[in-house]
N, C-alpha and C. Protein backbone atom coordinates (compact mmCIF):
# COMPACT_ATOMS: atom_id res chain seq x y z
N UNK A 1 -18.56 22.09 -16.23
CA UNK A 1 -19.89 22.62 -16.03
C UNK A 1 -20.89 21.83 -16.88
N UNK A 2 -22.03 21.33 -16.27
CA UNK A 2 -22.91 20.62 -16.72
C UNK A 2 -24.28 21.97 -17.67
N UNK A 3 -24.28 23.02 -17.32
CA UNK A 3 -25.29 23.89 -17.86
C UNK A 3 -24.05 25.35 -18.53
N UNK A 4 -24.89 25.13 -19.77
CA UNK A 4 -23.59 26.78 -20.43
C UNK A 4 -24.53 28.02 -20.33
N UNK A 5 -23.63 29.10 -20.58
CA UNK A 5 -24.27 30.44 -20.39
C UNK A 5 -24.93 30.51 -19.43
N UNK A 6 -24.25 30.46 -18.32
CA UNK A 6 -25.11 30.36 -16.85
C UNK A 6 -25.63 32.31 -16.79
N UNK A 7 -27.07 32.70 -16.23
CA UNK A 7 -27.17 33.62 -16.16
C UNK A 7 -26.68 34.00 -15.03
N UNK A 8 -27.01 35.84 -14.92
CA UNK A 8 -27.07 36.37 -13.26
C UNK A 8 -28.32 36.00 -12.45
N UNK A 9 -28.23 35.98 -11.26
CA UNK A 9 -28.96 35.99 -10.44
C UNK A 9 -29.66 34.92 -9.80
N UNK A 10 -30.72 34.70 -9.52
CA UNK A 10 -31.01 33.81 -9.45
C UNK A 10 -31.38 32.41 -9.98
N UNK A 11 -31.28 32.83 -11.06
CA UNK A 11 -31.42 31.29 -12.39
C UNK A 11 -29.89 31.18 -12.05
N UNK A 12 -29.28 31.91 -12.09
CA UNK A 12 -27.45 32.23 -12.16
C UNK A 12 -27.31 31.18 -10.90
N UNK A 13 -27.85 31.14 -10.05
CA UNK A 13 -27.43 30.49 -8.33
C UNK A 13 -27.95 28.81 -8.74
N UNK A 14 -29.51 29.11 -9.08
CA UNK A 14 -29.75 27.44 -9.42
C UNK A 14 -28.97 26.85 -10.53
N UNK A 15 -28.63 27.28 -11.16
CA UNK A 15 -27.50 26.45 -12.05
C UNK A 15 -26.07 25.89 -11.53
N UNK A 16 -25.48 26.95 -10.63
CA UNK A 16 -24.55 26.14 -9.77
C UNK A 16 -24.72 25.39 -8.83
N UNK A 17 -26.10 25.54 -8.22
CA UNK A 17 -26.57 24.54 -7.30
C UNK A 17 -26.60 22.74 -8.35
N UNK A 18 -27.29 23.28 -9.97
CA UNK A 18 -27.55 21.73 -10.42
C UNK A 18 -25.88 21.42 -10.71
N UNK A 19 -25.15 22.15 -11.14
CA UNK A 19 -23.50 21.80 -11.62
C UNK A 19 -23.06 21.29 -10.34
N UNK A 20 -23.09 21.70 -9.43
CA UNK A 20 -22.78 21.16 -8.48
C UNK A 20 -23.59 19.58 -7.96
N UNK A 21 -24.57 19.56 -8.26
CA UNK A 21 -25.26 18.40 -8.05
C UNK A 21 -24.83 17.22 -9.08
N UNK A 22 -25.10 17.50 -10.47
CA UNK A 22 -24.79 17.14 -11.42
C UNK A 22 -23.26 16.54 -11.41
N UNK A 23 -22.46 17.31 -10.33
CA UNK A 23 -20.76 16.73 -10.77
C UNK A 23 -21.30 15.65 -9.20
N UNK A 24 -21.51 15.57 -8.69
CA UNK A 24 -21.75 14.63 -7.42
C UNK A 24 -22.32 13.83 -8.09
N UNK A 25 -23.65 13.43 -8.69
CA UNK A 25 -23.82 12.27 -9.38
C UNK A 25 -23.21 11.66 -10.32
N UNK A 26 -22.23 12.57 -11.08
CA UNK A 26 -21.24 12.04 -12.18
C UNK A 26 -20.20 11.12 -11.04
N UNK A 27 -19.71 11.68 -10.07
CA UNK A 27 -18.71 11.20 -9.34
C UNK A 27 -19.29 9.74 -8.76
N UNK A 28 -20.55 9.78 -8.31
CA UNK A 28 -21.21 8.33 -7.68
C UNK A 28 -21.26 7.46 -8.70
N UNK A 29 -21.53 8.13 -10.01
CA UNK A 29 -21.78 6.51 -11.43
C UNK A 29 -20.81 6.36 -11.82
N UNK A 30 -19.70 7.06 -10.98
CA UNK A 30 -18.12 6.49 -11.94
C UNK A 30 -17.24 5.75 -11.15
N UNK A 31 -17.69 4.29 -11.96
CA UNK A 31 -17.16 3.00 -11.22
C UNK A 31 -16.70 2.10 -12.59
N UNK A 32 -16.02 1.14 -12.23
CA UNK A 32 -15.64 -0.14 -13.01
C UNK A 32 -16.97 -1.16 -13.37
N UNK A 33 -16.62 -1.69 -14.20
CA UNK A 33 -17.82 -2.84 -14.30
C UNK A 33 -16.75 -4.12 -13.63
N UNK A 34 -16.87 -4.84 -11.97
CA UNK A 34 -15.83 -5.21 -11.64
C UNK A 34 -16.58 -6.01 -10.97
N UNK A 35 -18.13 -6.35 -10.86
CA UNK A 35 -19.10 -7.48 -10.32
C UNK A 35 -19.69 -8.57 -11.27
N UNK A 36 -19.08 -8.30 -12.91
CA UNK A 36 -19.58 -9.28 -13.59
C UNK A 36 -20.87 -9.34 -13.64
N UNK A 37 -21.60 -8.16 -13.34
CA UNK A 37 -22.97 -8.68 -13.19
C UNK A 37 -23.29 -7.17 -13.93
N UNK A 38 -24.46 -7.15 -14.75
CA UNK A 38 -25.32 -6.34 -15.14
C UNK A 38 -26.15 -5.84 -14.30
N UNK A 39 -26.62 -6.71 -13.23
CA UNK A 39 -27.79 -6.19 -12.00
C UNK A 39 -26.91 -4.62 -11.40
N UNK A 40 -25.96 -5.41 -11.20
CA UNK A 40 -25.42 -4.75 -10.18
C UNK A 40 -24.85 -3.37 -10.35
N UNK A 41 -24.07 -3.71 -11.72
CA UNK A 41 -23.49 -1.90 -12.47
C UNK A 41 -24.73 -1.32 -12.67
N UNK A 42 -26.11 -1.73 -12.98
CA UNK A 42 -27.09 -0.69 -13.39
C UNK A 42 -27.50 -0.18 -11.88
N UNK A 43 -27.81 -0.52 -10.70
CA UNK A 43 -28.42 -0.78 -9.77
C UNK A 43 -27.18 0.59 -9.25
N UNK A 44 -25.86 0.65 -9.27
CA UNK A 44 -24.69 1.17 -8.94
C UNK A 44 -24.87 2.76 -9.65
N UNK A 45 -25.24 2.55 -10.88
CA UNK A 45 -25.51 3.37 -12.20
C UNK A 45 -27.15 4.61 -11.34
N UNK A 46 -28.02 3.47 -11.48
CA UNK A 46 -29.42 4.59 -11.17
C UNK A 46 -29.32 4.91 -9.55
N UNK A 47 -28.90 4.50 -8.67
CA UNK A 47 -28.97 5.21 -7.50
C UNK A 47 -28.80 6.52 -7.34
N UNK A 48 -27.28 7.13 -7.85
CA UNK A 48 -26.62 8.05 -7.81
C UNK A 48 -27.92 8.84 -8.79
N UNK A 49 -28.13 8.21 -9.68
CA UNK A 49 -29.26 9.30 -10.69
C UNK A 49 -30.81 9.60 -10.39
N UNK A 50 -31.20 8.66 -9.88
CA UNK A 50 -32.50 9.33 -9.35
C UNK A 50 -32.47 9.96 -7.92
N UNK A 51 -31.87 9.80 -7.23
CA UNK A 51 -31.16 10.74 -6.13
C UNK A 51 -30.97 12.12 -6.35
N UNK A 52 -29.85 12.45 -7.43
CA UNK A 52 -29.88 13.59 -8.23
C UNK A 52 -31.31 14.29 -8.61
N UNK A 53 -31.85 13.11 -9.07
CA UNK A 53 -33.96 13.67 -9.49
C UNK A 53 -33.93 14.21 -8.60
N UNK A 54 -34.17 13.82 -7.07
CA UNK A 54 -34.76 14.19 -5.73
C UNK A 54 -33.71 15.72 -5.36
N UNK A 55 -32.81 15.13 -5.18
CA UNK A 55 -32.14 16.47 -4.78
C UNK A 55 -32.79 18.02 -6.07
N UNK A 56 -32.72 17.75 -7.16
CA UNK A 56 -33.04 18.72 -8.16
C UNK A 56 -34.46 19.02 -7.97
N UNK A 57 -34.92 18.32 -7.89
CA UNK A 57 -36.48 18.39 -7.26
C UNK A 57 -36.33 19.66 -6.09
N UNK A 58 -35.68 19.62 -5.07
CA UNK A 58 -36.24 19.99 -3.86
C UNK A 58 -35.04 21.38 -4.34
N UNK A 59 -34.41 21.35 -4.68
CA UNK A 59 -33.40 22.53 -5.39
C UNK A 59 -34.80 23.74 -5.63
N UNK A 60 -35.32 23.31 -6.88
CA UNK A 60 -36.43 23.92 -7.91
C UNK A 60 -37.41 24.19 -6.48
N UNK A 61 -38.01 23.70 -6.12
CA UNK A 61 -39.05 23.86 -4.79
C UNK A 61 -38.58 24.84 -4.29
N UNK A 62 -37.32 24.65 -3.65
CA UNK A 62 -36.69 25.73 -3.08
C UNK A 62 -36.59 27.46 -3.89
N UNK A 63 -36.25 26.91 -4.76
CA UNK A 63 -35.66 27.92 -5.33
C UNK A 63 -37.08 28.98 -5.27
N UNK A 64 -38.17 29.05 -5.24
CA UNK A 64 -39.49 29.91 -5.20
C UNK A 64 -40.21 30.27 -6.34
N UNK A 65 -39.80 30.12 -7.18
CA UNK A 65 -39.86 29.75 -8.74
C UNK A 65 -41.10 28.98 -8.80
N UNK A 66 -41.47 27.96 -8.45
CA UNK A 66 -42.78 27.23 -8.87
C UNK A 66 -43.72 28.13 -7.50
N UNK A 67 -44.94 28.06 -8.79
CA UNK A 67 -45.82 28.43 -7.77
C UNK A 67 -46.96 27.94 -8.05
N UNK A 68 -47.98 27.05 -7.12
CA UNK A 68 -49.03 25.81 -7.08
C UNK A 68 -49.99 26.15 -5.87
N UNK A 69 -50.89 26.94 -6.49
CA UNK A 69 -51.80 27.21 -5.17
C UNK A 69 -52.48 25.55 -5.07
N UNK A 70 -52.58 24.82 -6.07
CA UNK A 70 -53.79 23.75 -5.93
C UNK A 70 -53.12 22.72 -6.41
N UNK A 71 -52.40 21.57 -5.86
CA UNK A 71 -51.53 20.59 -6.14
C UNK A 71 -52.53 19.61 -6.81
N UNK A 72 -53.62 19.46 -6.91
CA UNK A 72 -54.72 19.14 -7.65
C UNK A 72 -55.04 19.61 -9.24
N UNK A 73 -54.30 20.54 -9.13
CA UNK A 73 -54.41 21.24 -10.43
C UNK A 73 -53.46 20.69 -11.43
N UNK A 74 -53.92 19.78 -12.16
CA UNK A 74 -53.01 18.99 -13.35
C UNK A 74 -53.03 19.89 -14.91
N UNK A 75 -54.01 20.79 -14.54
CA UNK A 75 -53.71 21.46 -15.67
C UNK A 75 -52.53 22.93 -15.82
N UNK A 76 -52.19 23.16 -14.83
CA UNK A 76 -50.84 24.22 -14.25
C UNK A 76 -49.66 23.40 -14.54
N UNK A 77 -48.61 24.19 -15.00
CA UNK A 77 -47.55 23.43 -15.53
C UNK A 77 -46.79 23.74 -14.05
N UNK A 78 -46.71 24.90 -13.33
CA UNK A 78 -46.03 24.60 -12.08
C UNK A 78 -46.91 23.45 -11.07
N UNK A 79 -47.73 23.41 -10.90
CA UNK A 79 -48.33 21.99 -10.13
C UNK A 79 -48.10 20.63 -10.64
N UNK A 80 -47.65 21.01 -12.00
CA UNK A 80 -47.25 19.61 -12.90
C UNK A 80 -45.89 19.40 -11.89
N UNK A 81 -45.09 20.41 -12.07
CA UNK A 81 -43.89 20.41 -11.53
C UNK A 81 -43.31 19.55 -10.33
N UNK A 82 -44.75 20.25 -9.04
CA UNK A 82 -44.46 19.57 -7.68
C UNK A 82 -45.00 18.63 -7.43
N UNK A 83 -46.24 18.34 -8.53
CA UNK A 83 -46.90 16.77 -8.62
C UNK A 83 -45.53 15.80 -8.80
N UNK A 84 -44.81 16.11 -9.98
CA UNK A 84 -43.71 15.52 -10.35
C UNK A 84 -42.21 15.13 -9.57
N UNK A 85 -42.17 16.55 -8.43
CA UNK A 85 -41.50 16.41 -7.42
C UNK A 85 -42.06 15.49 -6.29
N UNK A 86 -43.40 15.55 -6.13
CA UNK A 86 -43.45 14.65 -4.57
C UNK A 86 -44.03 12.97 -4.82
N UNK A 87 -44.02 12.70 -6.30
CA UNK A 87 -44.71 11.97 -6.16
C UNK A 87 -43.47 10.22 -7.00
């Protein structure tokens, strides 16, 4: 498990949604360094992880939890949120 003291309910559900996400990107960056190349293990390395961003992104969106009447609004920490998600 990537998150401890998982609660009930619904924080309880998005946490197995990220553990579950979280062990899928562990599983994609776990490779050999077997191209001799630095490009290539990092390139191998961040796919799987900013992917994970996106998927966790749209997790949190989902989840109903943020709420952003005005995606314009940089001073709301939930509009920070989906600024941060779509952009």
């Amino acid at each position: 498990t990537f998150v401890c003291d998982k609660p009930e309910g619904a924080v309880g559900d998005f946490v197995s949604c990220l553990d579950a996400m979280n062990c899928a990107m562990t599983v994609g960056m776990t490779t050999n360094a077997n191209k001799n190349s630095a490009i290539a293990l990092f390139n191998h390395q961040m796919t799987p992880h900013h992917q994970n961003a996106v998927n966790m992104c749209k997790a949190l969106l989902k989840s109903g939890e943020v709420q952003c009447d005005d995606i314009e609004d940089e001073d709301h920490p939930h509009c920070q949120m989906v600024h941060l998600c779509y952009v």
